[in-house]
PDB file of N, CA and C in Angstrom:
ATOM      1  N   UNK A   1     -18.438  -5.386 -43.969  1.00  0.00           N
ATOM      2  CA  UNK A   1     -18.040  -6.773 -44.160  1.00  0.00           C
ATOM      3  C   UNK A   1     -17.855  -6.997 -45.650  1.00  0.00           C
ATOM      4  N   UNK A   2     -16.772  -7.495 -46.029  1.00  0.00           N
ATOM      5  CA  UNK A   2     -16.263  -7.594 -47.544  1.00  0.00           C
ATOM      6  C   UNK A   2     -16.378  -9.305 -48.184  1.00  0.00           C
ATOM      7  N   UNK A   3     -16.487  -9.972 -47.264  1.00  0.00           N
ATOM      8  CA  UNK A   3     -16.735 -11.072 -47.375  1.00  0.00           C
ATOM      9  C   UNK A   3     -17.986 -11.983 -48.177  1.00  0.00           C
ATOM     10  N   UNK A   4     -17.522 -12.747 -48.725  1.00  0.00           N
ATOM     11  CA  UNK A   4     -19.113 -13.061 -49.693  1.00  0.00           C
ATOM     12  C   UNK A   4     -19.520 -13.922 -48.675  1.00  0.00           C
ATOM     13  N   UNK A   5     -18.814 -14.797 -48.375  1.00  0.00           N
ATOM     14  CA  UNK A   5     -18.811 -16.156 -47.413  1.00  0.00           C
ATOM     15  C   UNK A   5     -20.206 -15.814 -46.052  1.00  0.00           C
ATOM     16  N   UNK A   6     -19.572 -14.694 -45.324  1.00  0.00           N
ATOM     17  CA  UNK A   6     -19.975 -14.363 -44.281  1.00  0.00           C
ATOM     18  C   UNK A   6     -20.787 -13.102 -44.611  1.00  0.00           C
ATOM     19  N   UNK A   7     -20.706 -12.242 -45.175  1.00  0.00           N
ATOM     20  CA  UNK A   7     -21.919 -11.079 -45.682  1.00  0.00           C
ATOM     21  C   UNK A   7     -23.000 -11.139 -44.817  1.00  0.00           C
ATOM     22  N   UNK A   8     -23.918 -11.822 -45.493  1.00  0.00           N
ATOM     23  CA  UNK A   8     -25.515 -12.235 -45.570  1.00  0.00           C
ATOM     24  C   UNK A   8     -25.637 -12.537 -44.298  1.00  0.00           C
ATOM     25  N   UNK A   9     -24.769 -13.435 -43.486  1.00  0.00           N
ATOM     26  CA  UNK A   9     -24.795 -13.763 -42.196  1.00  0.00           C
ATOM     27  C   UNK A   9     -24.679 -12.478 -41.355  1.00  0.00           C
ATOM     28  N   UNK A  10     -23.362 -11.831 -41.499  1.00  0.00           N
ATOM     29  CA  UNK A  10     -23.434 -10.150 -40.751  1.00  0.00           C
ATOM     30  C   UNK A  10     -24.563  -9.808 -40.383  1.00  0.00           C
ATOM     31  N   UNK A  11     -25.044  -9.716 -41.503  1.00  0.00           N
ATOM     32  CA  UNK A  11     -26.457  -8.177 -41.936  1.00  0.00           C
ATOM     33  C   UNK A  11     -27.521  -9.288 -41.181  1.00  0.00           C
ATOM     34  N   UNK A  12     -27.902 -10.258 -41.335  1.00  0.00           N
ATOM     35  CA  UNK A  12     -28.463 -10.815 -40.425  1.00  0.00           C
ATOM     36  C   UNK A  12     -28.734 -11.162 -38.880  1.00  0.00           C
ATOM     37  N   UNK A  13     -27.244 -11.114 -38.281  1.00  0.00           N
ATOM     38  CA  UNK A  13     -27.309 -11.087 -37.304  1.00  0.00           C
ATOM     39  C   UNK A  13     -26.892  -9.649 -36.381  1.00  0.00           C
ATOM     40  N   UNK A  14     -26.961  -8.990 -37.198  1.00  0.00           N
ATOM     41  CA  UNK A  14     -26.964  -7.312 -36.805  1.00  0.00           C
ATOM     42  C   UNK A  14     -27.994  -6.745 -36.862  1.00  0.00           C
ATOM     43  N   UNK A  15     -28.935  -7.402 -37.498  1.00  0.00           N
ATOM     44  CA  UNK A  15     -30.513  -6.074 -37.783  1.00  0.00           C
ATOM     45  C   UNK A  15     -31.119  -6.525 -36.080  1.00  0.00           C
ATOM     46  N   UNK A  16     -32.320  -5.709 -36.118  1.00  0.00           N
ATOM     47  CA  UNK A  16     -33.034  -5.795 -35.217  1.00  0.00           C
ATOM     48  C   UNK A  16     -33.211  -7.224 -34.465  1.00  0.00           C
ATOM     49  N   UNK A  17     -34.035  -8.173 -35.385  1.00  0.00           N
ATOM     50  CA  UNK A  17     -33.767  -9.419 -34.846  1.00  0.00           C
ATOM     51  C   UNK A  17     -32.809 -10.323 -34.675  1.00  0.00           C
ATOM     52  N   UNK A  18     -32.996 -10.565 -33.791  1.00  0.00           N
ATOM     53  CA  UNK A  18     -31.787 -11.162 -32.854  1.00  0.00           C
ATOM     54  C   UNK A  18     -31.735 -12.933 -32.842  1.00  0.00           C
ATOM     55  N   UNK A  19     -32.843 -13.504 -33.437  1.00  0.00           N
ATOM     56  CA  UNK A  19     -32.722 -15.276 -33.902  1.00  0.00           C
ATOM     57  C   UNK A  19     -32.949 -15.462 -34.921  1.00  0.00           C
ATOM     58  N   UNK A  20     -32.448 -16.184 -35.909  1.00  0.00           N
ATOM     59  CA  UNK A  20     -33.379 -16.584 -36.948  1.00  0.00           C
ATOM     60  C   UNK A  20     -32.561 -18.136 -37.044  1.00  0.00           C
ATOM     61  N   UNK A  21     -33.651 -18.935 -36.950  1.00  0.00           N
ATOM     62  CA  UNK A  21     -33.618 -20.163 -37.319  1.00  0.00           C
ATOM     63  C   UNK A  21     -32.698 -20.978 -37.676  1.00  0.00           C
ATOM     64  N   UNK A  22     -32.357 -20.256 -38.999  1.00  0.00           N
ATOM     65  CA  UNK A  22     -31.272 -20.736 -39.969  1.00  0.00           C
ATOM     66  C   UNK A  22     -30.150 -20.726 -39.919  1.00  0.00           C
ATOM     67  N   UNK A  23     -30.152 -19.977 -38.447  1.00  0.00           N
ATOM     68  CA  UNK A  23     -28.399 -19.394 -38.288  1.00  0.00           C
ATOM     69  C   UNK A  23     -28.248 -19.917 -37.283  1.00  0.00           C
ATOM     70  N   UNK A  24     -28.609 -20.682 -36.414  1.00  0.00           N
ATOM     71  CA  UNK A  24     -28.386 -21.453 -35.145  1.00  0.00           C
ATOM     72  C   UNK A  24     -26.857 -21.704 -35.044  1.00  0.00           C
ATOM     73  N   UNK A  25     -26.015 -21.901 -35.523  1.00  0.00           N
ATOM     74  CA  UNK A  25     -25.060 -21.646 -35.111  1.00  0.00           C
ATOM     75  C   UNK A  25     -23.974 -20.986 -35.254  1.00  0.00           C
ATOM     76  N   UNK A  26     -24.229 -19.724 -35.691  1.00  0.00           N
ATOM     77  CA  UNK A  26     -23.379 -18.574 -35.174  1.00  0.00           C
ATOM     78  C   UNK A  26     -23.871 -17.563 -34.409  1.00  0.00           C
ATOM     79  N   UNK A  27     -22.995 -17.087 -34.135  1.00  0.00           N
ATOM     80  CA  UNK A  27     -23.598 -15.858 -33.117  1.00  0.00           C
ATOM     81  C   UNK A  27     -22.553 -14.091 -33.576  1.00  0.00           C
ATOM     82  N   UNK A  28     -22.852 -13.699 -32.678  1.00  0.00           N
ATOM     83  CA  UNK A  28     -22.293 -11.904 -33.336  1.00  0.00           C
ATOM     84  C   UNK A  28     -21.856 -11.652 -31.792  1.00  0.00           C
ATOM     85  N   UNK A  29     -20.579 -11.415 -31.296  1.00  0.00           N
ATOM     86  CA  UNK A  29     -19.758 -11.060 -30.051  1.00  0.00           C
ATOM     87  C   UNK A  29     -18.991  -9.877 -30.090  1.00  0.00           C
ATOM     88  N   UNK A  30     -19.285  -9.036 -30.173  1.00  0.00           N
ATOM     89  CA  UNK A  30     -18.706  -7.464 -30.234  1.00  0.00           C
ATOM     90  C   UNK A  30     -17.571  -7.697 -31.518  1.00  0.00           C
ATOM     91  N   UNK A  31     -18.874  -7.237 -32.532  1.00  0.00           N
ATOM     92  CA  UNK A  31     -18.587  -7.066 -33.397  1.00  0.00           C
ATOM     93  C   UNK A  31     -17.934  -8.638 -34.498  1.00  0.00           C
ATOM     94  N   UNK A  32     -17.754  -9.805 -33.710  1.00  0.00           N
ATOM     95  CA  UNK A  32     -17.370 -11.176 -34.695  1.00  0.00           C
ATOM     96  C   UNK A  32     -18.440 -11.904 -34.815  1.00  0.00           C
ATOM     97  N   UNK A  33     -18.088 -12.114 -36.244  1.00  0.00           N
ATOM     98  CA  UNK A  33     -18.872 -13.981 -36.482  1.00  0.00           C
ATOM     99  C   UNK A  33     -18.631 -14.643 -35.689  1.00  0.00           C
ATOM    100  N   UNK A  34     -19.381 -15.736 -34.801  1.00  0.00           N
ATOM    101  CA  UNK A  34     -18.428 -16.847 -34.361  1.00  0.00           C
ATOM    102  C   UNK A  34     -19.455 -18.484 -34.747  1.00  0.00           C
ATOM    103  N   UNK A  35     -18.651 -19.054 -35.200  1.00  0.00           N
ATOM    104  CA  UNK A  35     -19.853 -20.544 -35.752  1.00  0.00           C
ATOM    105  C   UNK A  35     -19.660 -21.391 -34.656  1.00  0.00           C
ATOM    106  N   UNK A  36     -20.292 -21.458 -33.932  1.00  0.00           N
ATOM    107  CA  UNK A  36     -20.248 -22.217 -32.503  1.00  0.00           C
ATOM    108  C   UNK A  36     -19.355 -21.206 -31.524  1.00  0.00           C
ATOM    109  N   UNK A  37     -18.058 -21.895 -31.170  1.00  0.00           N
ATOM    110  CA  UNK A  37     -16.941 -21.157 -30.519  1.00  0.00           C
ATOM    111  C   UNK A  37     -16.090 -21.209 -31.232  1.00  0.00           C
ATOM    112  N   UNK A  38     -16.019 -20.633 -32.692  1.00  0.00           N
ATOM    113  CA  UNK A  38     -14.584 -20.718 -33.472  1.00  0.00           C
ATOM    114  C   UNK A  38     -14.737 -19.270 -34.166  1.00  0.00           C
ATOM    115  N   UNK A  39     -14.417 -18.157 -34.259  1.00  0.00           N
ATOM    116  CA  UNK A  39     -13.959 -17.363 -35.008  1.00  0.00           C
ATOM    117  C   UNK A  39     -14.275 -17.283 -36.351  1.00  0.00           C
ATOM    118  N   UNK A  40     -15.014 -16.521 -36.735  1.00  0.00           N
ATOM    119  CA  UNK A  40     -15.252 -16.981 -38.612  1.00  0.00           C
ATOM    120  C   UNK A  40     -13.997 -16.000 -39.189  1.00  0.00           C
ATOM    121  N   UNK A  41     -13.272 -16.360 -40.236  1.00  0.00           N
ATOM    122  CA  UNK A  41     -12.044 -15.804 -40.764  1.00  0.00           C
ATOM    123  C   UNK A  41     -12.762 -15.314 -41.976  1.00  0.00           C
ATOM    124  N   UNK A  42     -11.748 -14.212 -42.420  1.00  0.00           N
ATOM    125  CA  UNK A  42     -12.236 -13.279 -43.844  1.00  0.00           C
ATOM    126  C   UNK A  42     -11.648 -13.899 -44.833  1.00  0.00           C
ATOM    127  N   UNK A  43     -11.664 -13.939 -46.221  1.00  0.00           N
ATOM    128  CA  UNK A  43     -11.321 -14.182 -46.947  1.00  0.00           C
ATOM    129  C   UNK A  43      -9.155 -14.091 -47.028  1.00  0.00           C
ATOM    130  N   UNK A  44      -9.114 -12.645 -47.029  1.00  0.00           N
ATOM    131  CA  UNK A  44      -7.664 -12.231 -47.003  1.00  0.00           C
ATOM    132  C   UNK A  44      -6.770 -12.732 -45.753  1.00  0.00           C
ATOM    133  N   UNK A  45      -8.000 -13.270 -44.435  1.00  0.00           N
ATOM    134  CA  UNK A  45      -6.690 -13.662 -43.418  1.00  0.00           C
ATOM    135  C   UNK A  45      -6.429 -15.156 -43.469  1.00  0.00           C
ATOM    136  N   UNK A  46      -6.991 -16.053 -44.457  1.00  0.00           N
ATOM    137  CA  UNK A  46      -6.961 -17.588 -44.272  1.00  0.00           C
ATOM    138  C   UNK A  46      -5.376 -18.232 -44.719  1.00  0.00           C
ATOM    139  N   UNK A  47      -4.877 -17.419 -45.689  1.00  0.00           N
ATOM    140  CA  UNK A  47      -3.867 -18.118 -46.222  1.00  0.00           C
ATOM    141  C   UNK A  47      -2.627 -17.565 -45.225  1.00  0.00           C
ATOM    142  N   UNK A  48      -3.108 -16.891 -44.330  1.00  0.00           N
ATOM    143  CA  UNK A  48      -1.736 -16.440 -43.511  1.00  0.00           C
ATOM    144  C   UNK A  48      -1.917 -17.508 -42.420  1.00  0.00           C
ATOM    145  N   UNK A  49      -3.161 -17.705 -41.673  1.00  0.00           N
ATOM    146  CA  UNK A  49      -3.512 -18.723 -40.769  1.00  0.00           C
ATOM    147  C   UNK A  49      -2.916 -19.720 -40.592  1.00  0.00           C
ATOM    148  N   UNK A  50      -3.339 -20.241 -42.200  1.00  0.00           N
ATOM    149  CA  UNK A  50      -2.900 -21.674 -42.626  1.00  0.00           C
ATOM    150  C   UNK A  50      -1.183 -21.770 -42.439  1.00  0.00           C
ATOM    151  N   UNK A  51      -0.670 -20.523 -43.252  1.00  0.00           N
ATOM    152  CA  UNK A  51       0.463 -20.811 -43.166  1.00  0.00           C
ATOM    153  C   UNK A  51       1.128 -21.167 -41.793  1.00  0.00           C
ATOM    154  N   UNK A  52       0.673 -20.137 -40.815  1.00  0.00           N
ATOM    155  CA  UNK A  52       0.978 -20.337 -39.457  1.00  0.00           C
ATOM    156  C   UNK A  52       0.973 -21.637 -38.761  1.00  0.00           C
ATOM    157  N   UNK A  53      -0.325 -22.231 -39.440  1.00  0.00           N
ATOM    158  CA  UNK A  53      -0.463 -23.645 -38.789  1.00  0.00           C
ATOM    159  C   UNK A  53       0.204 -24.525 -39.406  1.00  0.00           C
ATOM    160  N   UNK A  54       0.778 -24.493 -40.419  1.00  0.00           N
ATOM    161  CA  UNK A  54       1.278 -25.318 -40.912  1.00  0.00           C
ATOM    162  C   UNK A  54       3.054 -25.371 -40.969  1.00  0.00           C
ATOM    163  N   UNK A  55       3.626 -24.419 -40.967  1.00  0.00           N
ATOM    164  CA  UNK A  55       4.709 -23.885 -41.085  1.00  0.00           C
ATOM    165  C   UNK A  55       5.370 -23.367 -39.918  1.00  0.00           C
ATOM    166  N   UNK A  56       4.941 -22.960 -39.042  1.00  0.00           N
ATOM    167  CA  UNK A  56       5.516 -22.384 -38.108  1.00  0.00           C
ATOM    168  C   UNK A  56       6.510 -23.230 -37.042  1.00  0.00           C
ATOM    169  N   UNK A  57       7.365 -22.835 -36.236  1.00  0.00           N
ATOM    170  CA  UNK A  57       8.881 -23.176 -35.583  1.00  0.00           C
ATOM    171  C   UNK A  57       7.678 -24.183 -35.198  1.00  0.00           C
ATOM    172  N   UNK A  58       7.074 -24.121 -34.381  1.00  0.00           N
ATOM    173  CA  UNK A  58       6.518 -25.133 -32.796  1.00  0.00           C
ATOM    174  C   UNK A  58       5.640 -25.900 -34.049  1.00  0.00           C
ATOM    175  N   UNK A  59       4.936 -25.914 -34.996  1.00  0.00           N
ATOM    176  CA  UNK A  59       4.037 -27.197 -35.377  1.00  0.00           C
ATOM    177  C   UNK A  59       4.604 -28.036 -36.340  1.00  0.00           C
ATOM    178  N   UNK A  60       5.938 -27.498 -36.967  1.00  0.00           N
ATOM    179  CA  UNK A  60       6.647 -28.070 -38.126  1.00  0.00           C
ATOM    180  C   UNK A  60       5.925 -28.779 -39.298  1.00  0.00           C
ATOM    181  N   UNK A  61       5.213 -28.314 -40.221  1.00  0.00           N
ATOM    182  CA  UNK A  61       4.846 -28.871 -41.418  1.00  0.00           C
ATOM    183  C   UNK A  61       4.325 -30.226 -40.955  1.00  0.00           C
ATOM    184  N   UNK A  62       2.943 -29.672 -40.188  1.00  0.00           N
ATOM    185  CA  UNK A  62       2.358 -30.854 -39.776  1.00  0.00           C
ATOM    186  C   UNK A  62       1.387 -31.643 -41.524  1.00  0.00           C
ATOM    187  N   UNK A  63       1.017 -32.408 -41.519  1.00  0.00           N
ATOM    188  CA  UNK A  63      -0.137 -33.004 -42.659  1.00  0.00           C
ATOM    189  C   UNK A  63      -1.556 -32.412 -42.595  1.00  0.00           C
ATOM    190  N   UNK A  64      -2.177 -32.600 -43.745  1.00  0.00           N
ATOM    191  CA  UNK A  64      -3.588 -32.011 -43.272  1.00  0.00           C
ATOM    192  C   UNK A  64      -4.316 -31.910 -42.581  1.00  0.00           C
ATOM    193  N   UNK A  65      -4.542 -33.430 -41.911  1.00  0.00           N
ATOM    194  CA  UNK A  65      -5.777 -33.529 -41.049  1.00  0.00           C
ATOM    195  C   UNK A  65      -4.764 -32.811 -38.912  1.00  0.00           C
ATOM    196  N   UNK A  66      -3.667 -32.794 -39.038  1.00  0.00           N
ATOM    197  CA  UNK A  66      -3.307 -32.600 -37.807  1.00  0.00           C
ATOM    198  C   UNK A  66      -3.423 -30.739 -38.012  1.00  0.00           C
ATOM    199  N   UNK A  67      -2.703 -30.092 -39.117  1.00  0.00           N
ATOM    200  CA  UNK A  67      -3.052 -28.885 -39.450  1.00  0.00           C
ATOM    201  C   UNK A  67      -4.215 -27.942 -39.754  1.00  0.00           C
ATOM    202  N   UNK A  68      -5.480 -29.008 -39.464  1.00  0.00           N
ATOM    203  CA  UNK A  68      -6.852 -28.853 -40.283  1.00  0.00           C
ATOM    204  C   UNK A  68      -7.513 -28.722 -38.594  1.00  0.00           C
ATOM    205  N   UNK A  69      -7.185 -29.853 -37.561  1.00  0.00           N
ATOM    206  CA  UNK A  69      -7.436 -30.243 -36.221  1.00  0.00           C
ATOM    207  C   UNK A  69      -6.865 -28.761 -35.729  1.00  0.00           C
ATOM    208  N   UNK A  70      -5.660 -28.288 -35.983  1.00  0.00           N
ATOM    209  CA  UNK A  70      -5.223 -27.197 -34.937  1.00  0.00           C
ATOM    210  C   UNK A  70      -6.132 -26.009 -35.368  1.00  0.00           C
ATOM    211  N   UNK A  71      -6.213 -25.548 -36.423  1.00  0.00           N
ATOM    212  CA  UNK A  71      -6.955 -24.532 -37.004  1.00  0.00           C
ATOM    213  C   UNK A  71      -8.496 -24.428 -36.779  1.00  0.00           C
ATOM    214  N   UNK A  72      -9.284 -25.846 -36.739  1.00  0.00           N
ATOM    215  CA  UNK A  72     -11.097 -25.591 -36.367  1.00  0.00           C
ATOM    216  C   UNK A  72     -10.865 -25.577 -35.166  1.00  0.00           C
ATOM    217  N   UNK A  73      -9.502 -25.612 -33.876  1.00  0.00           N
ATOM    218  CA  UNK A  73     -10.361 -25.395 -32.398  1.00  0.00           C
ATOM    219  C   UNK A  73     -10.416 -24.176 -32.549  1.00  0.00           C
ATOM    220  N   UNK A  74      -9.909 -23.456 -33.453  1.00  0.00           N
ATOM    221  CA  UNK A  74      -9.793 -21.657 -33.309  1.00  0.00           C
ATOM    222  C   UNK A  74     -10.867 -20.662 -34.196  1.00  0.00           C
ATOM    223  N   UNK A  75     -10.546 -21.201 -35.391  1.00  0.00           N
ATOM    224  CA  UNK A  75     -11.181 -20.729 -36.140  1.00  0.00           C
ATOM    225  C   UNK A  75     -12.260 -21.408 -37.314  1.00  0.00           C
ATOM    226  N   UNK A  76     -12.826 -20.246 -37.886  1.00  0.00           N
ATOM    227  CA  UNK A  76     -13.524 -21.576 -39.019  1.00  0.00           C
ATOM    228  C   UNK A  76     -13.941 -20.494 -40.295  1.00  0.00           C
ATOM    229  N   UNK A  77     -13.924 -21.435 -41.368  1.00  0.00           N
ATOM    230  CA  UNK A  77     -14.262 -20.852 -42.918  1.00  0.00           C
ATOM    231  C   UNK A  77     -14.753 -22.254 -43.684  1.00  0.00           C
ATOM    232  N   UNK A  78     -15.854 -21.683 -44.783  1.00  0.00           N
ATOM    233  CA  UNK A  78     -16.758 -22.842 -45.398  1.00  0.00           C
ATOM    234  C   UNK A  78     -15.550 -23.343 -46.185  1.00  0.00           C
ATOM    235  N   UNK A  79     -15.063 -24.418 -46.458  1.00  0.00           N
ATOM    236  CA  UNK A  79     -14.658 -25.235 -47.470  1.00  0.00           C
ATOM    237  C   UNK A  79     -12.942 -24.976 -46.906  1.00  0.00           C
ATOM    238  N   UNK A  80     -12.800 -25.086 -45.649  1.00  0.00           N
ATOM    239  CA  UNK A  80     -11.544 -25.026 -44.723  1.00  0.00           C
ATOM    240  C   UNK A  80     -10.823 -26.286 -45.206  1.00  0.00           C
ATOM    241  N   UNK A  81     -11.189 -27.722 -45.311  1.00  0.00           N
ATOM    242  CA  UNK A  81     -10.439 -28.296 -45.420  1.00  0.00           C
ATOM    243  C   UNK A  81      -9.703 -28.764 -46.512  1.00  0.00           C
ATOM    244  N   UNK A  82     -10.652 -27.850 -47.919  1.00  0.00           N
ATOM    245  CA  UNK A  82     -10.300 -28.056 -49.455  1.00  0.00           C
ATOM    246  C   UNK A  82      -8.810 -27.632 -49.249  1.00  0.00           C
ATOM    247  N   UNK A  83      -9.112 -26.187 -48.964  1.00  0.00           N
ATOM    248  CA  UNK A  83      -8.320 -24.716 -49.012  1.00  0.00           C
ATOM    249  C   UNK A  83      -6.645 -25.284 -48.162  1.00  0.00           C
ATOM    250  N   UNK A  84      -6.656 -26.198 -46.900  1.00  0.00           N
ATOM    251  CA  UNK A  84      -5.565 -26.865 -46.079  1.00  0.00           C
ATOM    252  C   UNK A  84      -5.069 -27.273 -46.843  1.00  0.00           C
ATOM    253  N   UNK A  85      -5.780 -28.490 -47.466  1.00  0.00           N
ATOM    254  CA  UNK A  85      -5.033 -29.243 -48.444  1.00  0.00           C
ATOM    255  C   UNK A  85      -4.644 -28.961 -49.538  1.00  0.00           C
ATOM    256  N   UNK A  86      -5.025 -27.582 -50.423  1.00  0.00           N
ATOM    257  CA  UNK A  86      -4.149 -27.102 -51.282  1.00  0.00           C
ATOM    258  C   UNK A  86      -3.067 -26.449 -51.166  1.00  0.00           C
ATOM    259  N   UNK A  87      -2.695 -26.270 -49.864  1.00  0.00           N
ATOM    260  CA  UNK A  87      -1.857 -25.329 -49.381  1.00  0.00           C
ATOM    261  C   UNK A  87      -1.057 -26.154 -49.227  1.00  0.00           C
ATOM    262  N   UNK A  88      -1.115 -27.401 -48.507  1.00  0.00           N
ATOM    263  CA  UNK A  88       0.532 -28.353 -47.841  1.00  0.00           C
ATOM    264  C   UNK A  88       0.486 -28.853 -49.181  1.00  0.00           C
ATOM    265  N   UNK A  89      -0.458 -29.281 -50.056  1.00  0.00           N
ATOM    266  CA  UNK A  89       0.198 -30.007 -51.518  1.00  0.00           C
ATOM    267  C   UNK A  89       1.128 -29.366 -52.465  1.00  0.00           C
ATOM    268  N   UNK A  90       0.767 -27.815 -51.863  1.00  0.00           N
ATOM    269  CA  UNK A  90       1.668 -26.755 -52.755  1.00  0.00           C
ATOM    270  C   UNK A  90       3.375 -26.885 -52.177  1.00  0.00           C
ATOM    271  N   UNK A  91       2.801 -26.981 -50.963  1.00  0.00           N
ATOM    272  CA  UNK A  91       4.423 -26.474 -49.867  1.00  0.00           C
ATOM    273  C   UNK A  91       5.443 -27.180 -50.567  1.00  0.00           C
ATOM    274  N   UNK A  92       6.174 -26.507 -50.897  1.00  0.00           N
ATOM    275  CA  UNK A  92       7.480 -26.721 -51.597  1.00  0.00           C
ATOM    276  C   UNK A  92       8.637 -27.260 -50.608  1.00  0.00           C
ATOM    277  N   UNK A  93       9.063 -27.377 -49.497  1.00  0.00           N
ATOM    278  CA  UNK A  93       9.633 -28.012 -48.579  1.00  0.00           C
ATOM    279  C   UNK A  93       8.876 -29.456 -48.025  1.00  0.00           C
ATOM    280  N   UNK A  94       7.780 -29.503 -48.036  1.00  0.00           N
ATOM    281  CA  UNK A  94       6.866 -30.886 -47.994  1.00  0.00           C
ATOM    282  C   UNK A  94       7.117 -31.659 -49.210  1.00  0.00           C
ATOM    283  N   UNK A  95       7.067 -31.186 -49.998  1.00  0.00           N
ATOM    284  CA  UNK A  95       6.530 -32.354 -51.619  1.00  0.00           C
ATOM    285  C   UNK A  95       8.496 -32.591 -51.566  1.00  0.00           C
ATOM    286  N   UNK A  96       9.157 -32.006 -51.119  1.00  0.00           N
ATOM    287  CA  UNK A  96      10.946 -32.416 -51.532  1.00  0.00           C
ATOM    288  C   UNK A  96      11.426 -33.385 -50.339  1.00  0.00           C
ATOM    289  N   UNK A  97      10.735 -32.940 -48.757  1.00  0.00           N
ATOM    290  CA  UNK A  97      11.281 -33.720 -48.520  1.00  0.00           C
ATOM    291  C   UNK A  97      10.270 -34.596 -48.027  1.00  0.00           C
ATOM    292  N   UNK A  98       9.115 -35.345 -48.414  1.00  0.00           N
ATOM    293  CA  UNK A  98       8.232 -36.429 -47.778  1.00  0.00           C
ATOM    294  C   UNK A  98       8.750 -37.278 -48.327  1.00  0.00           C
ATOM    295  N   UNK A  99       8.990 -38.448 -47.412  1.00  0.00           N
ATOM    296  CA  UNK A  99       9.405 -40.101 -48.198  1.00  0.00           C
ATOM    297  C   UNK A  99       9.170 -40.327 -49.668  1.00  0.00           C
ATOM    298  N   UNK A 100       7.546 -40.627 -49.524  1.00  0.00           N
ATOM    299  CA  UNK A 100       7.612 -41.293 -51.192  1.00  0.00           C
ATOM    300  C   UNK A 100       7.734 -40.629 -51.777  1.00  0.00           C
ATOM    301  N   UNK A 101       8.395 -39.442 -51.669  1.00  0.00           N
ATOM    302  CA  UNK A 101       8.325 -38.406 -53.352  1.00  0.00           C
ATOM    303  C   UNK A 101      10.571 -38.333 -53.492  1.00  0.00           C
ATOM    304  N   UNK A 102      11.155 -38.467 -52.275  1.00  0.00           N
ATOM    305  CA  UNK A 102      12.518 -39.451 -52.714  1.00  0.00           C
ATOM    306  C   UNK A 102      12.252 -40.302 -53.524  1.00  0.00           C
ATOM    307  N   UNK A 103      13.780 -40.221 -54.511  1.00  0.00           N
ATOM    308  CA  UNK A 103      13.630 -41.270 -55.517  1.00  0.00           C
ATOM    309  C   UNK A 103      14.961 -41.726 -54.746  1.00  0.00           C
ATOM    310  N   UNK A 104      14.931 -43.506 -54.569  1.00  0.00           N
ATOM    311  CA  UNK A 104      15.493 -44.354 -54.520  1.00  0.00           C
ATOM    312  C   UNK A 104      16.138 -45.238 -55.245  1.00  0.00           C
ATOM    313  N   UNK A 105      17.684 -45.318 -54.954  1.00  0.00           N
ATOM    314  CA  UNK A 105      18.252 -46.442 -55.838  1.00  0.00           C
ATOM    315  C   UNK A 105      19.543 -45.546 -55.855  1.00  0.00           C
ATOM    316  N   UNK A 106      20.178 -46.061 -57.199  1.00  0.00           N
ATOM    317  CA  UNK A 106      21.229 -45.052 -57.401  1.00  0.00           C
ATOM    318  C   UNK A 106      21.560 -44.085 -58.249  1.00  0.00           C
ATOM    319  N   UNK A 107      22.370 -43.195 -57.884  1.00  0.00           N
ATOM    320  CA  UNK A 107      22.350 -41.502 -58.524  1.00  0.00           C
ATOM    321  C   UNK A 107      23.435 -42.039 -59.842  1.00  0.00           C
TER     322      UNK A 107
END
C-alpha cells in the first residue's frame, strides 16, 4: 500500500487483530479498504475518477455538490470534497461557458 492516506489503516486491519475501535468504519474485503460501503481510492486513481464524474458523455460537467453526490455512493478519500472542487474550478470548458463568467453587453 503506497498510500499515506490509507497506509496505517491497511497494516491495521490486516494484522492478526481483526477490531480495533478506532477504525469502526472501515473494513478489509479481499484485499480493499472500504469506509462503510464505499471503496477507499489511492492517491493516483482520484483525479481520473473525478474526471469521469465530472466530464463524462452521460453526467455532462455536472457542479460540485451533484459531482461530489455521484462519486461518495461509490467511492471515498479524506478531503474528497476540497480535491472536486478544485478540479471543476480548474475545468476549462466550465469557467468559459458558465453564465456569470459571459461578459455581457456589446462586443
Amino acid at each position: 500500500m503506497q498510500d499515506p492516506n490509507f497506509e496505517e489503516v491497511y497494516e491495521k486491519l490486516s494484522s492478526s487483530r481483526s477490531k480495533y475501535e478506532d477504525l469502526d468504519e472501515f473494513h478489509l474485503q479481499n484485499g480493499l479498504i472500504y469506509h462503510f460501503n464505499a471503496l477507499c481510492v489511492l492517491v493516483g486513481e482520484r483525479i481520473g475518477l473525478t474526471r469521469e464524474a465530472h466530464t463524462s458523455k452521460i453526467a455532462g460537467h455536472f457542479g460540485v455538490r451533484k459531482t461530489l453526490y455521484n462519486l461518495q455512493r461509490y467511492v471515498y478519500w479524506p478531503k474528497m470534497q476540497d480535491q472536486v472542487a478544485k478540479y471543476i474550478r480548474g475545468c476549462s470548458l466550465c469557467c468559459t461557458s458558465k453564465p456569470s463568467n459571459r461578459k455581457s453587453g456589446l462586443y
